[in-house]
Protein backbone atom coordinates (compact mmCIF):
# COMPACT_ATOMS: atom_id res chain seq x y z
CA UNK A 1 4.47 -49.04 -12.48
CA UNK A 2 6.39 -47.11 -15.29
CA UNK A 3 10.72 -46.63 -15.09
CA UNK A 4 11.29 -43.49 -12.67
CA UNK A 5 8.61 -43.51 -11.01
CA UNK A 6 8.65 -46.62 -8.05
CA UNK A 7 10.77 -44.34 -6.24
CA UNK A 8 8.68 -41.22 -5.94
CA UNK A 9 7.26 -41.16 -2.00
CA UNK A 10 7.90 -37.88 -0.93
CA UNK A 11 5.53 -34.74 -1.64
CA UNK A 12 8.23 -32.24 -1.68
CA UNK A 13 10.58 -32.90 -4.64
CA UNK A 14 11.82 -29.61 -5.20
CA UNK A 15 14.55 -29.27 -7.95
CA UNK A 16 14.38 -32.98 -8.72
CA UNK A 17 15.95 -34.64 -11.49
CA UNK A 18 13.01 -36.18 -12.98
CA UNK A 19 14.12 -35.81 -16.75
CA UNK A 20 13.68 -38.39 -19.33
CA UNK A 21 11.65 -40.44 -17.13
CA UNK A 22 8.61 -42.29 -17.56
CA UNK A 23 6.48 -40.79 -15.09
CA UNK A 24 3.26 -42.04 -17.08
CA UNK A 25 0.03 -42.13 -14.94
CA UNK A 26 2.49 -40.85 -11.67
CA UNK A 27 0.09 -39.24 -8.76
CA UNK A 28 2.07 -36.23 -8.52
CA UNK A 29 -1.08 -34.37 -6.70
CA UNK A 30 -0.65 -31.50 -4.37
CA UNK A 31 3.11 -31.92 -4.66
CA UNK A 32 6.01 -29.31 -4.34
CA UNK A 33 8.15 -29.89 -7.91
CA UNK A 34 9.21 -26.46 -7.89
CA UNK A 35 12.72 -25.87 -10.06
CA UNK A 36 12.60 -29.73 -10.40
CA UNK A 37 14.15 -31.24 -14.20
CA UNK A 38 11.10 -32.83 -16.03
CA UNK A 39 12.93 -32.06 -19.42
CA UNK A 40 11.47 -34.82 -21.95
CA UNK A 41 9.72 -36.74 -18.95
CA UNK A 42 6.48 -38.71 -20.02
CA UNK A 43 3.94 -37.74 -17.44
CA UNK A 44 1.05 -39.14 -20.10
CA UNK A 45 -2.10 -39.15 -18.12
CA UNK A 46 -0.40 -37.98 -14.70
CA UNK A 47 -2.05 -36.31 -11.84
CA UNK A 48 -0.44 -32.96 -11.31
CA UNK A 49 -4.06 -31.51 -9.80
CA UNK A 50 -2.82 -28.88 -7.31
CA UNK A 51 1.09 -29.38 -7.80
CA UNK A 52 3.54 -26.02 -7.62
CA UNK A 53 5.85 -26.22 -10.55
CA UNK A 54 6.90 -23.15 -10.29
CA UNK A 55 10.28 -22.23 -11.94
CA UNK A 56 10.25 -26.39 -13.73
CA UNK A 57 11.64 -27.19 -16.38
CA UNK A 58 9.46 -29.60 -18.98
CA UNK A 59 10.90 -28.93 -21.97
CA UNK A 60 9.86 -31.49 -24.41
CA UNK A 61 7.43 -33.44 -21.61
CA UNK A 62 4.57 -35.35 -22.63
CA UNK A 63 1.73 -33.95 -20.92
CA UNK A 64 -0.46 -35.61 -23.37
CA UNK A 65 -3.68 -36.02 -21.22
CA UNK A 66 -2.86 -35.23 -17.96
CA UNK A 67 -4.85 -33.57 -15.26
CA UNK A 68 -2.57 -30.25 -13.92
CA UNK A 69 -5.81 -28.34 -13.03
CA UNK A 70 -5.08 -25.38 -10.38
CA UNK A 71 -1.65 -26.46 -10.55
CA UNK A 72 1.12 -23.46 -10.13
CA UNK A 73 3.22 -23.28 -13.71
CA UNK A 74 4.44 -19.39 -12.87
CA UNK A 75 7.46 -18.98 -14.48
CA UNK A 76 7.99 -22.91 -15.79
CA UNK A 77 9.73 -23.47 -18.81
CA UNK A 78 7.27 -25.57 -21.11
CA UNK A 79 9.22 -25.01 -24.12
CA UNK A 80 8.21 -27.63 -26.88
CA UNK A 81 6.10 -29.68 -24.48
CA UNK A 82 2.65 -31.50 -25.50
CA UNK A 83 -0.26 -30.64 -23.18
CA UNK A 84 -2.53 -32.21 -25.76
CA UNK A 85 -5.85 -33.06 -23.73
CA UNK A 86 -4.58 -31.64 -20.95
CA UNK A 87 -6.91 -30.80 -18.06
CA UNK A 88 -5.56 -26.56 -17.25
CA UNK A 89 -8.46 -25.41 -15.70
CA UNK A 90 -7.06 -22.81 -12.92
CA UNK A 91 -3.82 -23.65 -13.69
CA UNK A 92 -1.44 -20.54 -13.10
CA UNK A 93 0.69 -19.93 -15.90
CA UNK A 94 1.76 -16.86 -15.88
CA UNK A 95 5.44 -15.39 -17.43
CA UNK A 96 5.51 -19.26 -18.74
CA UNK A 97 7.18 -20.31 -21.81
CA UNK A 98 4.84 -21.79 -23.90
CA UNK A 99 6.66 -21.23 -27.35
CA UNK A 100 6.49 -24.34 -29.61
CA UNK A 101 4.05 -25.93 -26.79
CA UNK A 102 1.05 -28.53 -28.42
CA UNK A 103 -1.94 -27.01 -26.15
CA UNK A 104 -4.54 -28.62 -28.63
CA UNK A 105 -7.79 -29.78 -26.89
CA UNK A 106 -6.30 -28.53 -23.77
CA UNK A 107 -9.09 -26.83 -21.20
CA UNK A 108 -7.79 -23.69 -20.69
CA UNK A 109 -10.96 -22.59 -18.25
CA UNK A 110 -9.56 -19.84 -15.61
CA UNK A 111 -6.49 -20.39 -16.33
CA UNK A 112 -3.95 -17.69 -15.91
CA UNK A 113 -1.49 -16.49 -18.90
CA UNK A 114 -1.03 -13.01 -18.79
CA UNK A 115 3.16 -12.47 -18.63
CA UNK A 116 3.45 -16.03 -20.68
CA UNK A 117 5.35 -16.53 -24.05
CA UNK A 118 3.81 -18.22 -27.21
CA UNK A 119 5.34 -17.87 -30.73
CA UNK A 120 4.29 -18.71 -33.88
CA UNK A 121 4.76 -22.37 -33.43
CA UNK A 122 2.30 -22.96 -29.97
CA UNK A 123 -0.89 -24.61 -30.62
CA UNK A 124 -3.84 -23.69 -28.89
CA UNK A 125 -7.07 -24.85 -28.39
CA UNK A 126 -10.09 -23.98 -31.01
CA UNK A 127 -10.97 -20.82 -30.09
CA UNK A 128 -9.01 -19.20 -28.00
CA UNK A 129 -7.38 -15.95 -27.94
CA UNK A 130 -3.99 -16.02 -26.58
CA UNK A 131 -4.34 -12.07 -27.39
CA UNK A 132 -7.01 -12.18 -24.90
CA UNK A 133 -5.19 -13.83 -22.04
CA UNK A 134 -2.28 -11.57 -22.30
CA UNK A 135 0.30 -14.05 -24.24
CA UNK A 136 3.26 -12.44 -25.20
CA UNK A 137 4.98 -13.36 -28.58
CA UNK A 138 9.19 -12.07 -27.57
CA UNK A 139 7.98 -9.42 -25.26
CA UNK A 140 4.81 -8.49 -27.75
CA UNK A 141 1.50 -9.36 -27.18
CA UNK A 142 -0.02 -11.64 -29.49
């Protein structure tokens, strides 16, 4: 079981202090990690299907892989993180911070962005229009 993550029982961890952990492979499922810390945590290959992180911070996370389909990003702070591969179909993004974020590969199906921030540095997946979705560049639309 990866460092950080033997001690993770309960569903609600609202505004944990989860940063810098590995969190690798972590069922995190369904789970309430509203406002929690997840700055530079490795959640490679985590389940986050159906999670609220609302209002989280996960600047710099590894999401390299990981399966946060449907879950509830409104207003997270994803600033520099890698969501390479990642499994966003449904996922609720909106007025997220996405500048500098690595979405390459990721399945952005039905996901919702209209309110969130790219900048010239996010990478999306081949063809997609951020434009589209309603990304904003500082307060301009793509």
């Amino acid at each position: 079981m990866p460092t950080g993550a033997d001690d993770i029982v309960s569903k609600d961890l609202y505004g944990a202090d989860l940063s810098h952990k590995d969190l690798s492979g972590t069922d995190f499922g369904r789970m309430n990690l509203s406002s929690a810390d997840l700055t530079e945590a490795n959640l490679r290959d985590a389940d986050l299907s159906g999670a609220s992180l609302s209002g989280a911070h996960l600047v710099g996370a590894d999401l390299t892989g990981s399966d946060p389909s449907g879950a509830n990003f409104m207003d997270a702070d994803l600033t520099g993180a890698d969501l390479t591969d990642a499994d966003l179909s449904g996922a609720d993004l909106r007025n997220a911070n996405l500048s500098g974020a690595n979405l390459t590969g990721a399945n952005l199906t039905a996901a919702m962005l209209s309110g969130a921030t790219g900048d010239s540095e996010t990478k999306w997946p081949d063809g997609f229009s951020p434009e589209s979705a309603g990304v904003h560049n500082g307060g301009q639309t793509l």
